[in-house]
C-alpha atoms as a PDB file:
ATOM      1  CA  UNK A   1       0.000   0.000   0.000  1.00  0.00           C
ATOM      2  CA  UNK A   2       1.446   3.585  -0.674  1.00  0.00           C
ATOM      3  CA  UNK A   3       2.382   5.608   2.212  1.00  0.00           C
ATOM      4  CA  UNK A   4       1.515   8.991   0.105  1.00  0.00           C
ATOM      5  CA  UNK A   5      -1.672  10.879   0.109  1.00  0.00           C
ATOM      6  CA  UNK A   6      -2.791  14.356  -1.491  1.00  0.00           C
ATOM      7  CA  UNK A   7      -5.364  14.969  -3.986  1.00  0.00           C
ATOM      8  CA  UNK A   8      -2.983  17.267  -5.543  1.00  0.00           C
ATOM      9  CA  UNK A   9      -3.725  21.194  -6.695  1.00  0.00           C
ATOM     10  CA  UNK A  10      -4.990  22.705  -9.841  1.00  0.00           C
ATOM     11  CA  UNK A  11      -5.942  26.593 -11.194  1.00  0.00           C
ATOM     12  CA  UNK A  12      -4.293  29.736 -11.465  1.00  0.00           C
ATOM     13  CA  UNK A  13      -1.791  28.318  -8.478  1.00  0.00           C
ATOM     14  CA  UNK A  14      -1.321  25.336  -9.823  1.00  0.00           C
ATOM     15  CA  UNK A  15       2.807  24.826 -11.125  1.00  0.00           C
ATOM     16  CA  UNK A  16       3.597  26.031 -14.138  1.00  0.00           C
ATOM     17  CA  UNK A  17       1.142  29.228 -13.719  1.00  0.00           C
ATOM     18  CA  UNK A  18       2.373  30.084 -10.435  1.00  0.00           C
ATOM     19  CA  UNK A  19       6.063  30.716 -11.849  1.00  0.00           C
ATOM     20  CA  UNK A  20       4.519  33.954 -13.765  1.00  0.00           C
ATOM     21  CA  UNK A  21       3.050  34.589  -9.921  1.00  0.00           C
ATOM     22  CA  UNK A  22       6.417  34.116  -8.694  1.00  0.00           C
ATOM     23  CA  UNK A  23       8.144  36.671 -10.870  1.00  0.00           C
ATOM     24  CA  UNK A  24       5.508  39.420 -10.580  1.00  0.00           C
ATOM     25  CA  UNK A  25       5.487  38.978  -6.743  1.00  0.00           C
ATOM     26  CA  UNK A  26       9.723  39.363  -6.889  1.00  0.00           C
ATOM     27  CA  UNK A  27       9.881  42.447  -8.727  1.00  0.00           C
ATOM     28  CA  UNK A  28       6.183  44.046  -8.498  1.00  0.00           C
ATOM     29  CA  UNK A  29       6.760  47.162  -9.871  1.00  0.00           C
ATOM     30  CA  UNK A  30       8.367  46.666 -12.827  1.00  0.00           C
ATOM     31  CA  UNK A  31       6.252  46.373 -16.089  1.00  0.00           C
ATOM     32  CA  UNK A  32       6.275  42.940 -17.678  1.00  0.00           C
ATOM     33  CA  UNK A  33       6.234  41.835 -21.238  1.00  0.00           C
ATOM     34  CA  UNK A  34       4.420  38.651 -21.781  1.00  0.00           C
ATOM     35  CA  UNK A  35       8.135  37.333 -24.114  1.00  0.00           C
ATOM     36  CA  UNK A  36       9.998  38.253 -20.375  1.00  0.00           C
ATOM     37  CA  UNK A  37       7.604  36.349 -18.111  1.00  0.00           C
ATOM     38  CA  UNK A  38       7.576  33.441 -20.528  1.00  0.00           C
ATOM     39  CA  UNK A  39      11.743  33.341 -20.197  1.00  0.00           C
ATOM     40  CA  UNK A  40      10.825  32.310 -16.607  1.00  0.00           C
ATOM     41  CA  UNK A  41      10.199  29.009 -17.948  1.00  0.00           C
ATOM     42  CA  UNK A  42       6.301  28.653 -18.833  1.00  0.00           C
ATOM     43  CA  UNK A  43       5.004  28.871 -22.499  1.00  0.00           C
ATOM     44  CA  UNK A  44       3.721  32.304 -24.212  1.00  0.00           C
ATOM     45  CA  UNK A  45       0.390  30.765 -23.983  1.00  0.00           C
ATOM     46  CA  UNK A  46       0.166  30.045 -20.873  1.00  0.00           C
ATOM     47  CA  UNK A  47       1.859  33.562 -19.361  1.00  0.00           C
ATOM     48  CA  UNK A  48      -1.148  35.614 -21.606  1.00  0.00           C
ATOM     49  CA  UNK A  49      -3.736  33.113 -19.997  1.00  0.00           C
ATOM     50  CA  UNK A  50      -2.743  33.580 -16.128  1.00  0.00           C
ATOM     51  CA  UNK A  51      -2.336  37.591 -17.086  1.00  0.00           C
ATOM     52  CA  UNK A  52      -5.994  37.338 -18.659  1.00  0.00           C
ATOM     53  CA  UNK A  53      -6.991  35.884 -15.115  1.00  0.00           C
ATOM     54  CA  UNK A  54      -5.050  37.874 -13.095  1.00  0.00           C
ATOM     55  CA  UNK A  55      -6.493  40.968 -14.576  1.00  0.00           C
ATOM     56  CA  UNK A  56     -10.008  40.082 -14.702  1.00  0.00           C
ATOM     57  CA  UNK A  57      -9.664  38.957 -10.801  1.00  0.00           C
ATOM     58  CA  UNK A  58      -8.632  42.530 -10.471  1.00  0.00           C
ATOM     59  CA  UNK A  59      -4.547  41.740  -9.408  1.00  0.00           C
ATOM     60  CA  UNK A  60      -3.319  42.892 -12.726  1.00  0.00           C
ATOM     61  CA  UNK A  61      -3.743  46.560 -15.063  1.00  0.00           C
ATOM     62  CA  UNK A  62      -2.384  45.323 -18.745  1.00  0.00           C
ATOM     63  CA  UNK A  63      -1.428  47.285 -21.508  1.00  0.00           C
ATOM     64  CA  UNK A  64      -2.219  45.168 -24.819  1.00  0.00           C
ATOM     65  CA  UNK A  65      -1.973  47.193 -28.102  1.00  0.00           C
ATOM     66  CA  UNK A  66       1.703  48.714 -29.633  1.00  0.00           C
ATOM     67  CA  UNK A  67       5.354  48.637 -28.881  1.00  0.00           C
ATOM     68  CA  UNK A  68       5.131  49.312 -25.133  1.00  0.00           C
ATOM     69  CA  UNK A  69       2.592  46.503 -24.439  1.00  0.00           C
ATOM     70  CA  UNK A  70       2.967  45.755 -20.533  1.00  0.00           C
ATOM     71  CA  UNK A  71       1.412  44.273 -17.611  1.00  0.00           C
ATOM     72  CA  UNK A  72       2.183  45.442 -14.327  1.00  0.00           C
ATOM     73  CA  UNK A  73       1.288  44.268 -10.589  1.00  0.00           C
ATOM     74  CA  UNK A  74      -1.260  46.317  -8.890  1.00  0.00           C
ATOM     75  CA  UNK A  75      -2.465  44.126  -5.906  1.00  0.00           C
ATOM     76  CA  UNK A  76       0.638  42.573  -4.748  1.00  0.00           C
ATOM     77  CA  UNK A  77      -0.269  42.209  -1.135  1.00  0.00           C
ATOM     78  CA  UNK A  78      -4.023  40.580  -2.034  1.00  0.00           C
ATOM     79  CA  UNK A  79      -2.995  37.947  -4.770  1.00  0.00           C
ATOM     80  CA  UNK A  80      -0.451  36.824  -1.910  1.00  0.00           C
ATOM     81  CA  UNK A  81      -3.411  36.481   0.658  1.00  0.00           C
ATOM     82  CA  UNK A  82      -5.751  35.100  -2.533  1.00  0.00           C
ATOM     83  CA  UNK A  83      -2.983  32.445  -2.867  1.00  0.00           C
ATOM     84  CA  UNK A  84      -3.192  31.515   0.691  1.00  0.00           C
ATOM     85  CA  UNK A  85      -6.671  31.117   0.773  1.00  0.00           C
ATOM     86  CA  UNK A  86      -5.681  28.681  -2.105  1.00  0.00           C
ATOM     87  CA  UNK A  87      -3.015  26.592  -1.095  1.00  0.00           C
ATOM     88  CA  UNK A  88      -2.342  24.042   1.405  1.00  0.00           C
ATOM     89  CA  UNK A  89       0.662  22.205   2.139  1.00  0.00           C
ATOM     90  CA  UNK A  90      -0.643  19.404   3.338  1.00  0.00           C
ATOM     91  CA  UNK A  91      -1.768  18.828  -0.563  1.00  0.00           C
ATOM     92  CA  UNK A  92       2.215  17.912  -1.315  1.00  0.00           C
ATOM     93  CA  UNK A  93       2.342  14.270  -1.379  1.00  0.00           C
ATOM     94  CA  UNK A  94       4.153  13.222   1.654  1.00  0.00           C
ATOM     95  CA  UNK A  95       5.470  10.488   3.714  1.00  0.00           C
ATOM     96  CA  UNK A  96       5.829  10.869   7.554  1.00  0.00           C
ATOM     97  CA  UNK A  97       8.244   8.669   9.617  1.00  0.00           C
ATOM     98  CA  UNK A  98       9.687   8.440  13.300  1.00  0.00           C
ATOM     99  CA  UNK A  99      13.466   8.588  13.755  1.00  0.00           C
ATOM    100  CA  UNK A 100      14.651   8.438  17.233  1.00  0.00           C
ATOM    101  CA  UNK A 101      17.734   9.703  15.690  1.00  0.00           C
ATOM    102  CA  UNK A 102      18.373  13.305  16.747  1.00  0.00           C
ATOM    103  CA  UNK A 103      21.518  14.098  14.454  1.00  0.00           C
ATOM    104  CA  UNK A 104      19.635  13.064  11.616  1.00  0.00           C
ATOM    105  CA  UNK A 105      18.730  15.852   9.839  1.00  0.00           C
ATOM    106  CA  UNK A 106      22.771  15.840   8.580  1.00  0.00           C
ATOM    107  CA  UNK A 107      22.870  12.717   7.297  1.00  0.00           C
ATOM    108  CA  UNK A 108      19.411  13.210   5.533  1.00  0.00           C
ATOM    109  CA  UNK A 109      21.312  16.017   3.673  1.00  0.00           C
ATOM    110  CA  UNK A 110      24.891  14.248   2.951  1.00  0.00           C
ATOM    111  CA  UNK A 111      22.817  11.467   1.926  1.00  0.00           C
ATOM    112  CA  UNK A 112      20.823  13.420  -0.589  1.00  0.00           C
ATOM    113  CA  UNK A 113      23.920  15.487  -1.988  1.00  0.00           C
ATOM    114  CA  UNK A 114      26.131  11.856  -2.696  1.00  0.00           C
ATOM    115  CA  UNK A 115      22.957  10.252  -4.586  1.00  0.00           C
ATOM    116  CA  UNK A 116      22.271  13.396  -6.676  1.00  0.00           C
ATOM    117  CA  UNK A 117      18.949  13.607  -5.286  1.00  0.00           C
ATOM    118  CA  UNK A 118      17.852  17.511  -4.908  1.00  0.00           C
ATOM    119  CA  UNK A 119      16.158  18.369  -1.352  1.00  0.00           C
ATOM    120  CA  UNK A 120      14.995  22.017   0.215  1.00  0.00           C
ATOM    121  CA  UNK A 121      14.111  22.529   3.579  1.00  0.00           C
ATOM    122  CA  UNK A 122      10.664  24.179   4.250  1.00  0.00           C
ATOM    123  CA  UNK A 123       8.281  24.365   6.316  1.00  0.00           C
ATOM    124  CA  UNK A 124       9.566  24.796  10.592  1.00  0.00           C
ATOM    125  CA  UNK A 125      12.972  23.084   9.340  1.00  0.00           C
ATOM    126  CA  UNK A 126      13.616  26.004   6.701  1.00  0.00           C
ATOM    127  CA  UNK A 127      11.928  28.939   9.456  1.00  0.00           C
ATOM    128  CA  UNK A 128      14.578  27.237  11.902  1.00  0.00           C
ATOM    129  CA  UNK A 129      17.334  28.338   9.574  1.00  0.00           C
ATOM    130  CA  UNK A 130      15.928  31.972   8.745  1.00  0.00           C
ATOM    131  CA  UNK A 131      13.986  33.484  11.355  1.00  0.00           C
ATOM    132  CA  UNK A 132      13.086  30.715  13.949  1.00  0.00           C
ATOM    133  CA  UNK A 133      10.376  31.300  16.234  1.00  0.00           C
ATOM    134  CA  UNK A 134       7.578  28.198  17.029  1.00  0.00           C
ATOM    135  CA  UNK A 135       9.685  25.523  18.808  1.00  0.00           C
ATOM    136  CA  UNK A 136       9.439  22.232  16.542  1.00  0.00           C
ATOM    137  CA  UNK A 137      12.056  20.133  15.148  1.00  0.00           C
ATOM    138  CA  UNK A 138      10.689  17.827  13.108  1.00  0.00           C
ATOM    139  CA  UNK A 139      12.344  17.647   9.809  1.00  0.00           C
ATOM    140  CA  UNK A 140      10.495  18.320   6.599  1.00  0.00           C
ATOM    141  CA  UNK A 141      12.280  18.635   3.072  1.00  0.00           C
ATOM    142  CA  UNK A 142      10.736  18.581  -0.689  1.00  0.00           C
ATOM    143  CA  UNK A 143      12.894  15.542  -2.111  1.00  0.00           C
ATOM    144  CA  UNK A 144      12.756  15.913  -6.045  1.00  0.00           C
ATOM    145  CA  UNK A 145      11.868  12.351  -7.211  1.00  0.00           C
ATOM    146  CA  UNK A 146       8.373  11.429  -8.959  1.00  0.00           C
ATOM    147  CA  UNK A 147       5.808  10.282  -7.121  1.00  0.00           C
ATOM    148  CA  UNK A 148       6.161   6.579  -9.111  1.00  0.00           C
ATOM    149  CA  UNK A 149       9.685   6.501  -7.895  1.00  0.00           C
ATOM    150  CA  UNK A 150       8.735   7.744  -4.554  1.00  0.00           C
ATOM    151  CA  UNK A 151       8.309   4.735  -2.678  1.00  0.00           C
ATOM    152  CA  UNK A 152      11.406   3.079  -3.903  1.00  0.00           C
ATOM    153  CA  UNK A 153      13.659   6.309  -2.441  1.00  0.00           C
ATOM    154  CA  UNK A 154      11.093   6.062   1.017  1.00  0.00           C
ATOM    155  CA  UNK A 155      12.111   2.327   1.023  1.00  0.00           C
ATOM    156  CA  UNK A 156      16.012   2.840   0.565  1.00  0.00           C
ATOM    157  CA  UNK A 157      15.909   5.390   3.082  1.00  0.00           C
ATOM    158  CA  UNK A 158      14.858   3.056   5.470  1.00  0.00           C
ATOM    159  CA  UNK A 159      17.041   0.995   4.558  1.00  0.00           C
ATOM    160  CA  UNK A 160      19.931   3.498   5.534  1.00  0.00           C
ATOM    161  CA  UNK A 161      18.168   5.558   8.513  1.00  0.00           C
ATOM    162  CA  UNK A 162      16.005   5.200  11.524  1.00  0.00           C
ATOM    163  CA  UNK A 163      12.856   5.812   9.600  1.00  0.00           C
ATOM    164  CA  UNK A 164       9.673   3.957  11.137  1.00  0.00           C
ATOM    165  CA  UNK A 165       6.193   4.860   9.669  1.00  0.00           C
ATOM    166  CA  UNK A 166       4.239   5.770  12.738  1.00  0.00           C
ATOM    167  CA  UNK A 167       0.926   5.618  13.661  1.00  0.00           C
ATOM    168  CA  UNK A 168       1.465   8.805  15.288  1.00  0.00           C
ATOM    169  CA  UNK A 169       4.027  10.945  16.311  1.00  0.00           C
ATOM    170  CA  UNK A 170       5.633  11.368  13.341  1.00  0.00           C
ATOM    171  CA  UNK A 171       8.825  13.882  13.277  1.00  0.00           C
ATOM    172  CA  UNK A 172      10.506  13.684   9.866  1.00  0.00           C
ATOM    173  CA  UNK A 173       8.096  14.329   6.871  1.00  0.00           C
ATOM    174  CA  UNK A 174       9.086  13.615   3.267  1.00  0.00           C
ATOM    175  CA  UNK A 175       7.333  15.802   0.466  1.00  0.00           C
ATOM    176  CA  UNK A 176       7.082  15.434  -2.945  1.00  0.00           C
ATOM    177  CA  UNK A 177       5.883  19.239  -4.429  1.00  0.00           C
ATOM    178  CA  UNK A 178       3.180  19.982  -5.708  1.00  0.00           C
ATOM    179  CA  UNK A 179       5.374  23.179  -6.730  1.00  0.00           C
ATOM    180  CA  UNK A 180       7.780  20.827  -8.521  1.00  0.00           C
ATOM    181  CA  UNK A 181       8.901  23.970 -11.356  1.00  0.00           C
ATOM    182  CA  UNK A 182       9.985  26.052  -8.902  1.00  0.00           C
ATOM    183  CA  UNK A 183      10.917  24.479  -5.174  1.00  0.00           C
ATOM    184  CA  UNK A 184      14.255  23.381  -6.130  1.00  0.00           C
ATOM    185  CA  UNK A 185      14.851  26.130  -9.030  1.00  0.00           C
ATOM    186  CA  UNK A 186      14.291  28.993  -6.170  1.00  0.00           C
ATOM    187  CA  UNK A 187      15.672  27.411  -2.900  1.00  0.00           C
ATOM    188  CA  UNK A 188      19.394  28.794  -1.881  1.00  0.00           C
ATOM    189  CA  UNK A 189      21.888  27.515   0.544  1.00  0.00           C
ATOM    190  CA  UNK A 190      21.292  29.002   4.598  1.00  0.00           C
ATOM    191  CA  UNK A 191      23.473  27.037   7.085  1.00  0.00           C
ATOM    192  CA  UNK A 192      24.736  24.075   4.947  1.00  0.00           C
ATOM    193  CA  UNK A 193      21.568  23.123   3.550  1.00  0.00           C
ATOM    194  CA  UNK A 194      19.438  24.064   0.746  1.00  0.00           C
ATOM    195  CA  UNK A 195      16.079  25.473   2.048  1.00  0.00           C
ATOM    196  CA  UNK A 196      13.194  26.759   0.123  1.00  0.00           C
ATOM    197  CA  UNK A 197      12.158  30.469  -1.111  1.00  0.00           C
ATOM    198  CA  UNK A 198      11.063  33.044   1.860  1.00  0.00           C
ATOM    199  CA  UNK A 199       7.854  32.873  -0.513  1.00  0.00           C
ATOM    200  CA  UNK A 200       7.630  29.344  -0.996  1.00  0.00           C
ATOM    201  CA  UNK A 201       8.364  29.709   3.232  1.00  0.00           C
ATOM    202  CA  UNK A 202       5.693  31.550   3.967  1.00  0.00           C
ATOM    203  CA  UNK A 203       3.289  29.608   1.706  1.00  0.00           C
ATOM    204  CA  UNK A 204       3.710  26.427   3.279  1.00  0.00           C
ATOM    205  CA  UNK A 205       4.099  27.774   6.904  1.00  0.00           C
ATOM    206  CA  UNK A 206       1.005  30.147   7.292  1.00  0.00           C
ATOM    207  CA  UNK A 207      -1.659  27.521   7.032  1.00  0.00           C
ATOM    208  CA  UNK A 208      -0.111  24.927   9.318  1.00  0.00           C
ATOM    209  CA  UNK A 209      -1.867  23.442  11.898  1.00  0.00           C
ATOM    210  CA  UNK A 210       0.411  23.276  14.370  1.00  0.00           C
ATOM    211  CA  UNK A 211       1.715  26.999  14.859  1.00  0.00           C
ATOM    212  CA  UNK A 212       2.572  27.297  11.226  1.00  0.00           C
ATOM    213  CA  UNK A 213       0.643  31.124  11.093  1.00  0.00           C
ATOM    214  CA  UNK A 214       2.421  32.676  13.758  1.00  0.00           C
ATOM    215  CA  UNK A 215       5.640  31.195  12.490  1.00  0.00           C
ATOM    216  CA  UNK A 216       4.657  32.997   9.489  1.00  0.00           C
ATOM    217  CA  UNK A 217       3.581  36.156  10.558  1.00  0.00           C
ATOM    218  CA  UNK A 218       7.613  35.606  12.492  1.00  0.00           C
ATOM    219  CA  UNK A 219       8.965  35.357   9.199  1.00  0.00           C
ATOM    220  CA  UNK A 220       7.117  38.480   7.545  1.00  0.00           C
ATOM    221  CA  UNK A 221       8.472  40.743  10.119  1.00  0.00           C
ATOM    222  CA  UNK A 222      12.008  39.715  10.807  1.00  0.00           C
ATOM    223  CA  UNK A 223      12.337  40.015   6.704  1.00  0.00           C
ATOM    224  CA  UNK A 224      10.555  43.375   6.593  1.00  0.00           C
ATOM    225  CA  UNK A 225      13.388  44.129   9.197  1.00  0.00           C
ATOM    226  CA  UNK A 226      16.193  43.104   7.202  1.00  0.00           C
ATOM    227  CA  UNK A 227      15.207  44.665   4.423  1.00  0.00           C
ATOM    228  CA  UNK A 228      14.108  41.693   2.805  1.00  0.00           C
ATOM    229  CA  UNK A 229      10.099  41.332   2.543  1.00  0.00           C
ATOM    230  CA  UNK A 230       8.219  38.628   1.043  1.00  0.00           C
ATOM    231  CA  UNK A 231       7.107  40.686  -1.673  1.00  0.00           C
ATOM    232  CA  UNK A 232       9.929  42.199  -3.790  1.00  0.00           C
ATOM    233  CA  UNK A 233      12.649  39.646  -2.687  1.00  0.00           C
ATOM    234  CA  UNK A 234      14.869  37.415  -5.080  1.00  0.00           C
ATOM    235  CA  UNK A 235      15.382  34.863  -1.869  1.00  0.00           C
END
């Protein structure tokens, strides 16, 4: 029996769509062509659709006719919360495990970086590494392997590592993304490991049950003090 479960996520914040999201959101004042969101990595076609949406929902003003054709951000701050309302992170497949191994975290990561498998930190693991704040240190990563390969990396795992699939209690939480086009692409390095986007952060923190939002809110502030908010950051 499979030890992953999610129903998955579709729309305007589904993968591919929410890398135009992404860029708008990093640099929200500038004014986009649709040619410069599509080098992001999504098709022409699908950069004017999400821009049709976006405007019509209200987030977007777009300039369509002659050489100075644009679309610029106008509701940064409400397609963030509309997002929100949209995602959860508990829609990543996942698999949970108990490790009684408290150094683990480490070896999860050397492990990962001698097998060429790509990992980033999110979730209380990556907020422990940026602006900690809710006490919890259970370990959750994205691991970048498709979800009909999944269960063979969950198995070898075990096979190196303390892992024991609890029926509760779990404390280290393996997550294939739902955000697959842009986890990996957008995490950076923070403390010898590779950790997530302060966006990508936020996104999966501020719905959490378990003292995800006030992690979250956390987060927002100590970047808005270091000069380094949500909105408008490459990070």
């Amino acid at each position: 029996m499979s030890i992953l479960t999610s129903p998955g996520l579709q729309s305007i914040f589904g993968d591919k769509s929410s890398i135009v999201l992404r860029a708008l959101l990093r640099e929200p004042n500038r004014h986009w062509t649709t040619r410069q969101l599509a080098v992001e990595g999504v098709s022409l076609g699908l950069v004017s659709l999400v821009l049709t949406d976006l405007e019509v929902s209200g987030f977007v003003k777009r300039r369509t006719s002659g050489r100075f054709s644009h679309s610029e951000l106008t509701q940064p701050e409400k397609l963030l919360k509309a997002w929100t309302q949209s995602y959860r992170f508990q829609r990543n497949p996942q698999a949970h495990f108990y490790s009684p191994d408290p150094e683990l975290l480490p070896k999860l990561r050397d492990h990962f970086v001698s097998k060429g498998i790509r990992y980033a930190l999110t979730s209380f693991s990556g907020a422990n590494l940026v602006a900690p704040y809710v006490v919890n240190n259970d370990i959750t990563t994205y691991v970048d392997v498709t979800e009909d390969k999944a269960e063979d990396l969950f198995c070898d795992l075990q096979r190196y590592f303390p892992l024991i699939p609890p029926k509760a209690g779990a404390n280290v939480h393996l997550v294939l993304p739902i955000y697959r086009s842009s986890v990996f692409r957008d995490s950076r390095p923070i403390g010898g490991y590779q950790v997530v986007s302060n966006l990508q952060l936020y996104l999966d923190l501020i719905n959490h049950p378990l003292g995800g939002e006030e992690q979250a809110e956390w987060l927002v502030a100590q970047l808005k003090e270091r000069a380094n908010p949500i909105i408008g950051s490459n990070k």
